[in-house]
C-alpha atoms as a PDB file:
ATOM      1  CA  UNK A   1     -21.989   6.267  -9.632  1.00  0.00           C
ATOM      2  CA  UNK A   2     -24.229   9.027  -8.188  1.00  0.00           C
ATOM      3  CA  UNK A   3     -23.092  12.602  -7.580  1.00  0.00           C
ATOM      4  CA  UNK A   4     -22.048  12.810  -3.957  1.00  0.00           C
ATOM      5  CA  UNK A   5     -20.299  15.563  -1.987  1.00  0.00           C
ATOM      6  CA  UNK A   6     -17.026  14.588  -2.406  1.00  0.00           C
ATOM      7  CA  UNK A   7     -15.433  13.511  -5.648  1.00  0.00           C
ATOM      8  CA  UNK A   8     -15.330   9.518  -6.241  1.00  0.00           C
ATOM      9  CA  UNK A   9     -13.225   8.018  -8.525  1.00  0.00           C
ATOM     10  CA  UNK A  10     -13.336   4.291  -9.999  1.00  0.00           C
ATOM     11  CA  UNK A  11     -10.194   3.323 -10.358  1.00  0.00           C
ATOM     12  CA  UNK A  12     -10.374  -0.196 -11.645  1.00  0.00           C
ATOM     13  CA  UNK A  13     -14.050  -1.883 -12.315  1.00  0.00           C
ATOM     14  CA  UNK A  14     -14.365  -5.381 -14.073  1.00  0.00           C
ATOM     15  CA  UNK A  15     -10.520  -5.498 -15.689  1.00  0.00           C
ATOM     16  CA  UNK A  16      -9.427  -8.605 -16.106  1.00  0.00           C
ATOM     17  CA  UNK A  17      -7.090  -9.920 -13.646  1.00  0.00           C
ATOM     18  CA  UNK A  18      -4.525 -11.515 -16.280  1.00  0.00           C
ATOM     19  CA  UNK A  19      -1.332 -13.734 -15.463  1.00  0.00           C
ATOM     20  CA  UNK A  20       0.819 -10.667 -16.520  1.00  0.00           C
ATOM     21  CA  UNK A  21      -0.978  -8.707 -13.575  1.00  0.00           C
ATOM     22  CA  UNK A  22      -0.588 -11.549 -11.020  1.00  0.00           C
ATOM     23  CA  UNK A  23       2.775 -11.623 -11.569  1.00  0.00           C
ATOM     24  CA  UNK A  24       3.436  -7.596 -11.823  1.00  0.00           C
ATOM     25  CA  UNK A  25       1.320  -7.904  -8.319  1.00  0.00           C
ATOM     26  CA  UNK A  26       3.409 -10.823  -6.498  1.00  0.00           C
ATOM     27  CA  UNK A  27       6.664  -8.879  -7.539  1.00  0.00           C
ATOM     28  CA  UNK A  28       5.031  -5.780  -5.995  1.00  0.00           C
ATOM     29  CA  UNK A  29       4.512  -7.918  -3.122  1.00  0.00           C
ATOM     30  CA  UNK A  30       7.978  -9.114  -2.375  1.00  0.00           C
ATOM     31  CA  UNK A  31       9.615  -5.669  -3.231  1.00  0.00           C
ATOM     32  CA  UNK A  32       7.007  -4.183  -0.782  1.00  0.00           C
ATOM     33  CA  UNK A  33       7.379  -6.426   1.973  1.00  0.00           C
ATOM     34  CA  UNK A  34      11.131  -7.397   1.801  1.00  0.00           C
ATOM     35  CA  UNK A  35      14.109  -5.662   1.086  1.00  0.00           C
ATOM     36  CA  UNK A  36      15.836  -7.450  -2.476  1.00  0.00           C
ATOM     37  CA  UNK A  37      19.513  -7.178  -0.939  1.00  0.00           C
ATOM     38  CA  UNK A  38      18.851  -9.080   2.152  1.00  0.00           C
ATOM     39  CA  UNK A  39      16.643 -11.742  -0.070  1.00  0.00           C
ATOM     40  CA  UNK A  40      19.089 -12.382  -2.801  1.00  0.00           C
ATOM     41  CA  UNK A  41      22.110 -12.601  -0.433  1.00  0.00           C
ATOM     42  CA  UNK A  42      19.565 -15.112   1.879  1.00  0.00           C
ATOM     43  CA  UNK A  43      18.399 -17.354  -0.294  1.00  0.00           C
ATOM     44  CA  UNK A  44      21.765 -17.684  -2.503  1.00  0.00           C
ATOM     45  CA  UNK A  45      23.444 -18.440   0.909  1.00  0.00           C
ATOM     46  CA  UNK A  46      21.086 -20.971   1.854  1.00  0.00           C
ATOM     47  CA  UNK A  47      20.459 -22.307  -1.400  1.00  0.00           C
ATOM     48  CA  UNK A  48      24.811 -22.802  -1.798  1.00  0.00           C
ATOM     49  CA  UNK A  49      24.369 -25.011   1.460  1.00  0.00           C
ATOM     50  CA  UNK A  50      20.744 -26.979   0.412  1.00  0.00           C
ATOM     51  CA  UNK A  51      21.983 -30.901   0.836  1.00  0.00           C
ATOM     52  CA  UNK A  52      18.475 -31.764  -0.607  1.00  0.00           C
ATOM     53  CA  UNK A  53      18.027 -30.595  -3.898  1.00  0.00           C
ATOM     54  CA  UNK A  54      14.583 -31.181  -3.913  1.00  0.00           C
ATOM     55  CA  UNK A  55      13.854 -28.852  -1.167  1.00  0.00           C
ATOM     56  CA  UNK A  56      12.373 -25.500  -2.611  1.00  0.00           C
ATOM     57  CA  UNK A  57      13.999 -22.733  -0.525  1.00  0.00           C
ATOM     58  CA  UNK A  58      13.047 -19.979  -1.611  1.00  0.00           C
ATOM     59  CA  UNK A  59       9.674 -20.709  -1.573  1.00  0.00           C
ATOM     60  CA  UNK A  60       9.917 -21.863   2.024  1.00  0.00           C
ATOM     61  CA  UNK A  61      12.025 -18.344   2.895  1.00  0.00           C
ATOM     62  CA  UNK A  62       9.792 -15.852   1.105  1.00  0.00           C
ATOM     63  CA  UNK A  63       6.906 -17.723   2.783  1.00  0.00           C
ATOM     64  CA  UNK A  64       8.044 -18.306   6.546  1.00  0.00           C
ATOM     65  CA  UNK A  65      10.633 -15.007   6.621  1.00  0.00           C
ATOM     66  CA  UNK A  66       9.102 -11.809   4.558  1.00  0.00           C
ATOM     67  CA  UNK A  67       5.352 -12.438   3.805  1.00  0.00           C
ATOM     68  CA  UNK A  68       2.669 -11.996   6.625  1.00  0.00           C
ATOM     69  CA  UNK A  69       1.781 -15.784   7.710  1.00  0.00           C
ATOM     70  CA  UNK A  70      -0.790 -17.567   5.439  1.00  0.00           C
ATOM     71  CA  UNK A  71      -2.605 -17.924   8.551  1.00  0.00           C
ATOM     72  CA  UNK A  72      -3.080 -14.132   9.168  1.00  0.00           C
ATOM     73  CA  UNK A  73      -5.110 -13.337   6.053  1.00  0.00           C
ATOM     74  CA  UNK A  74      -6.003  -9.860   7.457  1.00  0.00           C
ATOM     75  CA  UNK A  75      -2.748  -8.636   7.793  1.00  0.00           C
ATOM     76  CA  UNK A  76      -1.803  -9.614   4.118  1.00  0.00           C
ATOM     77  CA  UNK A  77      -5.035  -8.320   2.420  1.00  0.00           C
ATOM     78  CA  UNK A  78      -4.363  -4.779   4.079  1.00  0.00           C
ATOM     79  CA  UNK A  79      -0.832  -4.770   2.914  1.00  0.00           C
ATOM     80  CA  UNK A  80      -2.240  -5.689  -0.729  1.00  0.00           C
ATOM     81  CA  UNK A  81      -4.554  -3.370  -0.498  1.00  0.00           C
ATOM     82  CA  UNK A  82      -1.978  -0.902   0.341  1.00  0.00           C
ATOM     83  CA  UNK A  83       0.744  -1.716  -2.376  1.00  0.00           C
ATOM     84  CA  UNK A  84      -1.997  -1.945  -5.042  1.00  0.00           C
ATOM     85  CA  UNK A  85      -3.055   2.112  -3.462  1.00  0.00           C
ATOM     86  CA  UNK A  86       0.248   2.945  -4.075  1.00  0.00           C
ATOM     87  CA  UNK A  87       0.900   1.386  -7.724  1.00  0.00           C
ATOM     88  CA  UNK A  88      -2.399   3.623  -8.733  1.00  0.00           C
ATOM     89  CA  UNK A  89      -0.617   6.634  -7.290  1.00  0.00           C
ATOM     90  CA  UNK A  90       2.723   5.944  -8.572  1.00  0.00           C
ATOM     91  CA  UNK A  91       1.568   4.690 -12.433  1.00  0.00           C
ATOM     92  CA  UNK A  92      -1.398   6.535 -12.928  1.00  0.00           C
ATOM     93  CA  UNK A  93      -0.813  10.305 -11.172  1.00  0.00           C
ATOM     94  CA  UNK A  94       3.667  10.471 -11.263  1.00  0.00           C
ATOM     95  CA  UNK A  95       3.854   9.970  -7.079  1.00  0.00           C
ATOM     96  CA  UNK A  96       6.217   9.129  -5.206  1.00  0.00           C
ATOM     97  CA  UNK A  97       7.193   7.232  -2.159  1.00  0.00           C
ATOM     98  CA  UNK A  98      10.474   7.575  -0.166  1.00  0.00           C
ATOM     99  CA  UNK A  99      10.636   3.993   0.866  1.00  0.00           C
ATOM    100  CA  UNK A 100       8.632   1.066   1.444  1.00  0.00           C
ATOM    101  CA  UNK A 101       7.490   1.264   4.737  1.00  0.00           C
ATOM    102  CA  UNK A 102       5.793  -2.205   4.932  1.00  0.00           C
ATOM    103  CA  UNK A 103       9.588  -3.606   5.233  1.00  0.00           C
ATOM    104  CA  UNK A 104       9.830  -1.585   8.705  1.00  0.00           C
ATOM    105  CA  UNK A 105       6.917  -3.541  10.429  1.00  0.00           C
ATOM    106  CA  UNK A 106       8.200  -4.687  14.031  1.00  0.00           C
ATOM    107  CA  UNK A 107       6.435  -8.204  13.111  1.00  0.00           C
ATOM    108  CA  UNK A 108       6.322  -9.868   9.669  1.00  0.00           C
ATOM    109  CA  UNK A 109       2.762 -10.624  10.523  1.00  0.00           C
ATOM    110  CA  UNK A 110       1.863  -7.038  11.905  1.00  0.00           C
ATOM    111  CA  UNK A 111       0.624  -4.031   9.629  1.00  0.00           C
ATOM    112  CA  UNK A 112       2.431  -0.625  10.342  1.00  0.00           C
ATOM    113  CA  UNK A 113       0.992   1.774  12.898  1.00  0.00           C
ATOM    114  CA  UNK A 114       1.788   4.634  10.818  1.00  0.00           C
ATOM    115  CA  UNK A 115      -0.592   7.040   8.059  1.00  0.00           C
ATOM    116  CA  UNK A 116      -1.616   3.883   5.772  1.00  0.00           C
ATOM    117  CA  UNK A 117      -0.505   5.859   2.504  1.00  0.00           C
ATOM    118  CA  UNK A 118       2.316   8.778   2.259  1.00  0.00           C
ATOM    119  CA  UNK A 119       3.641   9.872  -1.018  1.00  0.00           C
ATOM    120  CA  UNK A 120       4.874  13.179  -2.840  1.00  0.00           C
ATOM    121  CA  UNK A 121       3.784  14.412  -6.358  1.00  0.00           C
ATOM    122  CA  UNK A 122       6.944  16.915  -6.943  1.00  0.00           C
ATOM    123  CA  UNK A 123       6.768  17.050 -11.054  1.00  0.00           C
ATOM    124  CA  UNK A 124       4.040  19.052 -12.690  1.00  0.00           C
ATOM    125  CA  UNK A 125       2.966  20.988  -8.951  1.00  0.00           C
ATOM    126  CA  UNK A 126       3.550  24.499  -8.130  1.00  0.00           C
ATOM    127  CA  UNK A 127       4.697  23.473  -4.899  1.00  0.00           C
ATOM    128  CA  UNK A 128       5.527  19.602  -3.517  1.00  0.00           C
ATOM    129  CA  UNK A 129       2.007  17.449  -3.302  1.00  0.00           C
ATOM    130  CA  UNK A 130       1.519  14.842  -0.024  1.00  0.00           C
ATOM    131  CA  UNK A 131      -1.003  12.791  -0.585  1.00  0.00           C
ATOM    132  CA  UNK A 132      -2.005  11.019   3.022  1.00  0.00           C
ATOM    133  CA  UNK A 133      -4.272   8.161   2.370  1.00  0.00           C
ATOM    134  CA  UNK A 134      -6.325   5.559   4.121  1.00  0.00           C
ATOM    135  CA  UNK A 135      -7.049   1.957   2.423  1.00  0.00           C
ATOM    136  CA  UNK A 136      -9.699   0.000   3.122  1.00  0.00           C
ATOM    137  CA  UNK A 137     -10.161  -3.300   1.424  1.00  0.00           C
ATOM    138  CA  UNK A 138     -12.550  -5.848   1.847  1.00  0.00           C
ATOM    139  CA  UNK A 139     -12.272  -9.453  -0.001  1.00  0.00           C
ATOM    140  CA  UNK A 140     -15.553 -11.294   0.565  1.00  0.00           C
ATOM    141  CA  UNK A 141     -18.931 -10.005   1.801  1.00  0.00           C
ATOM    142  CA  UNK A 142     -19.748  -6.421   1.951  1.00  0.00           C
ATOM    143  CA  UNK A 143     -19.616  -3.652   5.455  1.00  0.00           C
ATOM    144  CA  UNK A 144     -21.980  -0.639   4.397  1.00  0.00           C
ATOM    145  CA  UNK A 145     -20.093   0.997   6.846  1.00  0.00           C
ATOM    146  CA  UNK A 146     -16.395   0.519   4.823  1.00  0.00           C
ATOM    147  CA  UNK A 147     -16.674   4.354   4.188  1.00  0.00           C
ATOM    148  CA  UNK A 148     -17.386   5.668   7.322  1.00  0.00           C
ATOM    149  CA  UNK A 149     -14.659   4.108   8.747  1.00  0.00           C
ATOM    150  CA  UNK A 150     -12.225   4.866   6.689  1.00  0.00           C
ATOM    151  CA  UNK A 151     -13.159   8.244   7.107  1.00  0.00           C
ATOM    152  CA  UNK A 152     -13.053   8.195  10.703  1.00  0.00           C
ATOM    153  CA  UNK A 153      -9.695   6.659  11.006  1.00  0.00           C
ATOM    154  CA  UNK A 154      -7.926   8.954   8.412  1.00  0.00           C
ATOM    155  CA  UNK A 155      -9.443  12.051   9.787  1.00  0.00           C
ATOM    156  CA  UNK A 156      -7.852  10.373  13.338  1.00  0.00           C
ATOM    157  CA  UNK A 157      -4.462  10.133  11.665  1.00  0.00           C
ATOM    158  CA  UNK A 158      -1.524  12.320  13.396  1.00  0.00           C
ATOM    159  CA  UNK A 159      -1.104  13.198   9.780  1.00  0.00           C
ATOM    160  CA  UNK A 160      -3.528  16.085  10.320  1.00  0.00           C
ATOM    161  CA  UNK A 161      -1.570  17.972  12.508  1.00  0.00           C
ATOM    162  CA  UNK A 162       1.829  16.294  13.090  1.00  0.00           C
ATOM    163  CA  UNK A 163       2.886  13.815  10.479  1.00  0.00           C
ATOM    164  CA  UNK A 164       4.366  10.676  12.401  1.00  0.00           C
ATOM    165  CA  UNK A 165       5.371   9.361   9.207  1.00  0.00           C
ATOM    166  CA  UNK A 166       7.293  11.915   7.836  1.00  0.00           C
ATOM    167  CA  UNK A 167       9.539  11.712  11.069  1.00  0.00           C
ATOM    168  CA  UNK A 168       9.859   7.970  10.165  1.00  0.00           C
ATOM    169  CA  UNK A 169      10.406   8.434   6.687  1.00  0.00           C
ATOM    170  CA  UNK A 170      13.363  11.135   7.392  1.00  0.00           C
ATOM    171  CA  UNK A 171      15.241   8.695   9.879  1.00  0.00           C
ATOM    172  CA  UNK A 172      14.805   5.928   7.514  1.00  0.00           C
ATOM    173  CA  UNK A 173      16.503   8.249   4.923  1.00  0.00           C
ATOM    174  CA  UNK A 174      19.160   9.177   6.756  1.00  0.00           C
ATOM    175  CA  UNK A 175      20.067   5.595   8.057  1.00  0.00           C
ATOM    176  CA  UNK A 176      20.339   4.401   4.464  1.00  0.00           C
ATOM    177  CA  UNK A 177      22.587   7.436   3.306  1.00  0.00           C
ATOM    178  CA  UNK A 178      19.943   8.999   1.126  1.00  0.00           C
ATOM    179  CA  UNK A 179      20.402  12.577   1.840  1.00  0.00           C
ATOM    180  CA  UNK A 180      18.797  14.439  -0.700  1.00  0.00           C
ATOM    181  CA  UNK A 181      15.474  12.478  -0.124  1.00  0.00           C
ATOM    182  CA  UNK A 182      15.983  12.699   3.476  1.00  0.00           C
ATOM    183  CA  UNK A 183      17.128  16.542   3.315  1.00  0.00           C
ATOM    184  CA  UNK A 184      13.521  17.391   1.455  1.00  0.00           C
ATOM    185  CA  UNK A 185      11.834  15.924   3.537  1.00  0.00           C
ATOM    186  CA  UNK A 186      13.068  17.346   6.515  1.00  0.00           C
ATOM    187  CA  UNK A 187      12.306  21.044   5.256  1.00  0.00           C
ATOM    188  CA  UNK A 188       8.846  19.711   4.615  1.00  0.00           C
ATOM    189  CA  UNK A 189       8.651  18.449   8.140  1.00  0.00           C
ATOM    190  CA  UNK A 190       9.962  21.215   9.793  1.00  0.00           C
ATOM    191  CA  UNK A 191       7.843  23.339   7.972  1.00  0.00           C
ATOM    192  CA  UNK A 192      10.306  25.388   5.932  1.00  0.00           C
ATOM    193  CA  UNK A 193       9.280  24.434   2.608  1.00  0.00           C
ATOM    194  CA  UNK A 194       5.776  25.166   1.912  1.00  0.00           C
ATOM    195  CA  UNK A 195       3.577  22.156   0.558  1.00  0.00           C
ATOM    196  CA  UNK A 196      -0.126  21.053  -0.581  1.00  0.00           C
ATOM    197  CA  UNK A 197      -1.478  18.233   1.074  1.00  0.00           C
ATOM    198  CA  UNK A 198      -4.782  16.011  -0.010  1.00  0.00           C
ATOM    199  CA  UNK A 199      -6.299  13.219   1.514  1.00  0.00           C
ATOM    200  CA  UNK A 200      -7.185  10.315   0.009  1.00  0.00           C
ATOM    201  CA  UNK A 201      -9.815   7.145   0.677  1.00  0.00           C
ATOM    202  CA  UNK A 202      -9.307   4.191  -0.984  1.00  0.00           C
ATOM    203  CA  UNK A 203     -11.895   1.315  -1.374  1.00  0.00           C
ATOM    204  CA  UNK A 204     -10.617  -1.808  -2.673  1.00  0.00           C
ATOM    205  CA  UNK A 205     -13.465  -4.156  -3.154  1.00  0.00           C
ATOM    206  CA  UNK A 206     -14.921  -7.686  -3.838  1.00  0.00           C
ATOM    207  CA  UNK A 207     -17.178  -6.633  -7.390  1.00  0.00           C
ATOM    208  CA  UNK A 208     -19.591  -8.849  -6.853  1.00  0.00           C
ATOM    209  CA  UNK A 209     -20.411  -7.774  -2.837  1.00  0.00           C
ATOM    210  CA  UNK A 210     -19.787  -4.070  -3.925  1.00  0.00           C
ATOM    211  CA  UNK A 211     -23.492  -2.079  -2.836  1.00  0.00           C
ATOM    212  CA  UNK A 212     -23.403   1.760  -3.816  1.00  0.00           C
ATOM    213  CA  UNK A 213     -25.112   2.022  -0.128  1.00  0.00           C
ATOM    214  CA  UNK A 214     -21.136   2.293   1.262  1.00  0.00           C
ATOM    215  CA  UNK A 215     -21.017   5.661  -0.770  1.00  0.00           C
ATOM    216  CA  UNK A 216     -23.887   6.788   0.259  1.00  0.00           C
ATOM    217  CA  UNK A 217     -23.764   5.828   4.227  1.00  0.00           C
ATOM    218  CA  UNK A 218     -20.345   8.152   3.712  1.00  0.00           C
ATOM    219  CA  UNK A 219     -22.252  10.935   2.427  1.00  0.00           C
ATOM    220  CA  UNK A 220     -24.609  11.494   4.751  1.00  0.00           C
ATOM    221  CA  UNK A 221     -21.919  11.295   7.396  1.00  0.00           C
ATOM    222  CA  UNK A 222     -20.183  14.532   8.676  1.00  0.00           C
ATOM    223  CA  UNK A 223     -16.864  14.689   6.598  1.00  0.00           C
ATOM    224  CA  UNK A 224     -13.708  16.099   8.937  1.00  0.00           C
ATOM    225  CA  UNK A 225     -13.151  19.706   7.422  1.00  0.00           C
ATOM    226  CA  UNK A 226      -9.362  18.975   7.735  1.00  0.00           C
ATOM    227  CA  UNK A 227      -9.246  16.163   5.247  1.00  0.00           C
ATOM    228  CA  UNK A 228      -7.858  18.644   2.648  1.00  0.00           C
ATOM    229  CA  UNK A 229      -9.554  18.263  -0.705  1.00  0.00           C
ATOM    230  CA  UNK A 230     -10.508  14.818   0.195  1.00  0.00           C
ATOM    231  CA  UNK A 231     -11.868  12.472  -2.367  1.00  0.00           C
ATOM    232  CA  UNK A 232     -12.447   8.249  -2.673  1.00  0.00           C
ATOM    233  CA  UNK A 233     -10.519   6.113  -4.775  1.00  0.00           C
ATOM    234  CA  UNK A 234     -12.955   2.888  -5.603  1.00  0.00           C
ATOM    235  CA  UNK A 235     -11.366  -0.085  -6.791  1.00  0.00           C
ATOM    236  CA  UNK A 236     -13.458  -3.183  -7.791  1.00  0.00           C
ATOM    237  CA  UNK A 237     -11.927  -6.380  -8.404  1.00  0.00           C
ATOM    238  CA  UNK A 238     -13.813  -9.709  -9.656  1.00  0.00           C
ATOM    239  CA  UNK A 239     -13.002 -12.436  -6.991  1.00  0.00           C
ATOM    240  CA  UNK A 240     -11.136 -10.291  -4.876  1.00  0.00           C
ATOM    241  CA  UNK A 241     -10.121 -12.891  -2.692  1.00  0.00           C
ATOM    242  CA  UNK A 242      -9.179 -15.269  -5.255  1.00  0.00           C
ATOM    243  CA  UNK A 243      -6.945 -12.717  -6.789  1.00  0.00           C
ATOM    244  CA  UNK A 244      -4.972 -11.946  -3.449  1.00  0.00           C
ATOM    245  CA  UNK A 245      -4.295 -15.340  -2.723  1.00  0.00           C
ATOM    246  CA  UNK A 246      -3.136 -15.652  -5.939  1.00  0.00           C
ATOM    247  CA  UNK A 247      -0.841 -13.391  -6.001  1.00  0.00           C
ATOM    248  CA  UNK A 248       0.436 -14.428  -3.224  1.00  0.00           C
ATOM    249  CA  UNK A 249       1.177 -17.469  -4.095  1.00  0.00           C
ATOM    250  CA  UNK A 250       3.280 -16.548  -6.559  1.00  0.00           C
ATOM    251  CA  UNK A 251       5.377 -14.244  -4.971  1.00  0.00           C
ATOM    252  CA  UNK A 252       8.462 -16.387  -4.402  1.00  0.00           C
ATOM    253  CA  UNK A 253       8.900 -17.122  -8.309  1.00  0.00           C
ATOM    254  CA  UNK A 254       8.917 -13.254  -8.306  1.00  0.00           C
ATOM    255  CA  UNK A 255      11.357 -13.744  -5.856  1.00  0.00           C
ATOM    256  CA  UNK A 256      13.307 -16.723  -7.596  1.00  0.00           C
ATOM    257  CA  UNK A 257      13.336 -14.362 -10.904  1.00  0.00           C
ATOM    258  CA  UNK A 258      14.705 -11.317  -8.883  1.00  0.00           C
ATOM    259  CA  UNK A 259      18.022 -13.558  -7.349  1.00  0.00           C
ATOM    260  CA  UNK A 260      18.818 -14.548 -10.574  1.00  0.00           C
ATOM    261  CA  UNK A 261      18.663 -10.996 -11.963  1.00  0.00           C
END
């Protein structure tokens, strides 16, 4: 890709989406979206009173109780697009993320209102890293202006000046008893432990709609001087589309494999 005035990173072009990923993806999915407790002690409980064996409940359960509706496709190819942000931040640069907020939304079939990506690089920094983040991702057909508004809504975010999240994050914490996580944050959010902060855009992307004119409509846009050393995060995927629904589909035998663990 051309030079532009903020650093751009390709994540992921032309891999090959292989049955190992899909299923690495729909178990990403279900931990993401549902918490494993509350589905293992579900589904056992309504599997133990199942009078027709030939009903597949946990299909039905991970389907109709934890997943965004098949019917609201834009609601589960944001969340993807968020939990596959998050993998890349978590594998590939030693993040971290408190908790999965997705599991907090006030409707199965609603995204969160909060900062789309939050997560803390504490190993190998001088001082704790929070990386606030943005995802776009777009599964067929191609918006030039993808960028731009990505852009626009992160440098929007409360994150900027008063981190919503983090205030989420620490009651979360301290509801489920995890009091170290919760106590860390709390200095950060209170502002008694110094931190660095960095924004990042991510582009998740249909390969074959993919037009370098998205990159470019970004750079010649006015870029927020807040967004602390801001960069974007490009992710291209063959068959986007194909590949969500995919892994979608297959997130209840992620789930069937995690009761029986």
């Amino acid at each position: 890709m051309s030079a532009y005035k903020f650093p751009v990173i390709d994540v992921i072009e032309g891999v090959e989406i292989t049955e190992d990923i899909l299923d690495y993806l729909a178990r990403e999915i279900v931990l993401a979206h549902g918490s494993p407790t509350m589905i293992k002690h579900e589904c056992r409980r309504l599997i133990a009173d199942v009078k027709n064996v030939k009903l597949n409940v946990v299909k039905d359960y991970i389907e109709q109780e934890i997943l965004p509706s098949i019917d609201r496709p834009q609601a589960r190819i944001g969340n993807f697009g968020e939990i596959l942000a998050a993998i890349f931040l978590v594998e590939s640069e030693g993040f971290w993320f408190p908790i999965y907020k997705l599991r907090y939304r006030e409707k199965k079939d609603w995204s969160m209102r909060l900062t789309d990506l939050c997560l803390v690089k504490k190993v190998g920094v001088t001082k704790p890293l929070f990386c606030f983040g943005e995802v776009k991702t777009k599964s067929v057909s191609c918006n030039v202006k993808l960028g731009v508004e990505g852009h626009d809504s992160l440098a929007k975010d409360n994150a900027l000046e008063d981190p919503e999240v983090l205030r989420f994050l620490c009651t979360q914490l301290y509801e489920m008893g995890k009091l170290d996580e919760a106590f860390f944050l709390s200095e950060i959010r209170l502002d008694l432990t110094p931190y660095d902060t960095r924004h990042d855009l991510f582009l998740i992307h249909n390969k074959e709609d993919w037009r370098e004119e998205i990159l470019e409509k970004l750079a010649n846009h006015g870029l927020n001087k807040n967004l602390i050393d801001f960069s974007v995060k490009v992710i291209l995927i063959s068959q986007l589309k194909n590949v969500i629904d995919k892994a979608y589909a297959r997130a209840w035998l992620a789930a069937e494999v995690m009761i029986n663990e």
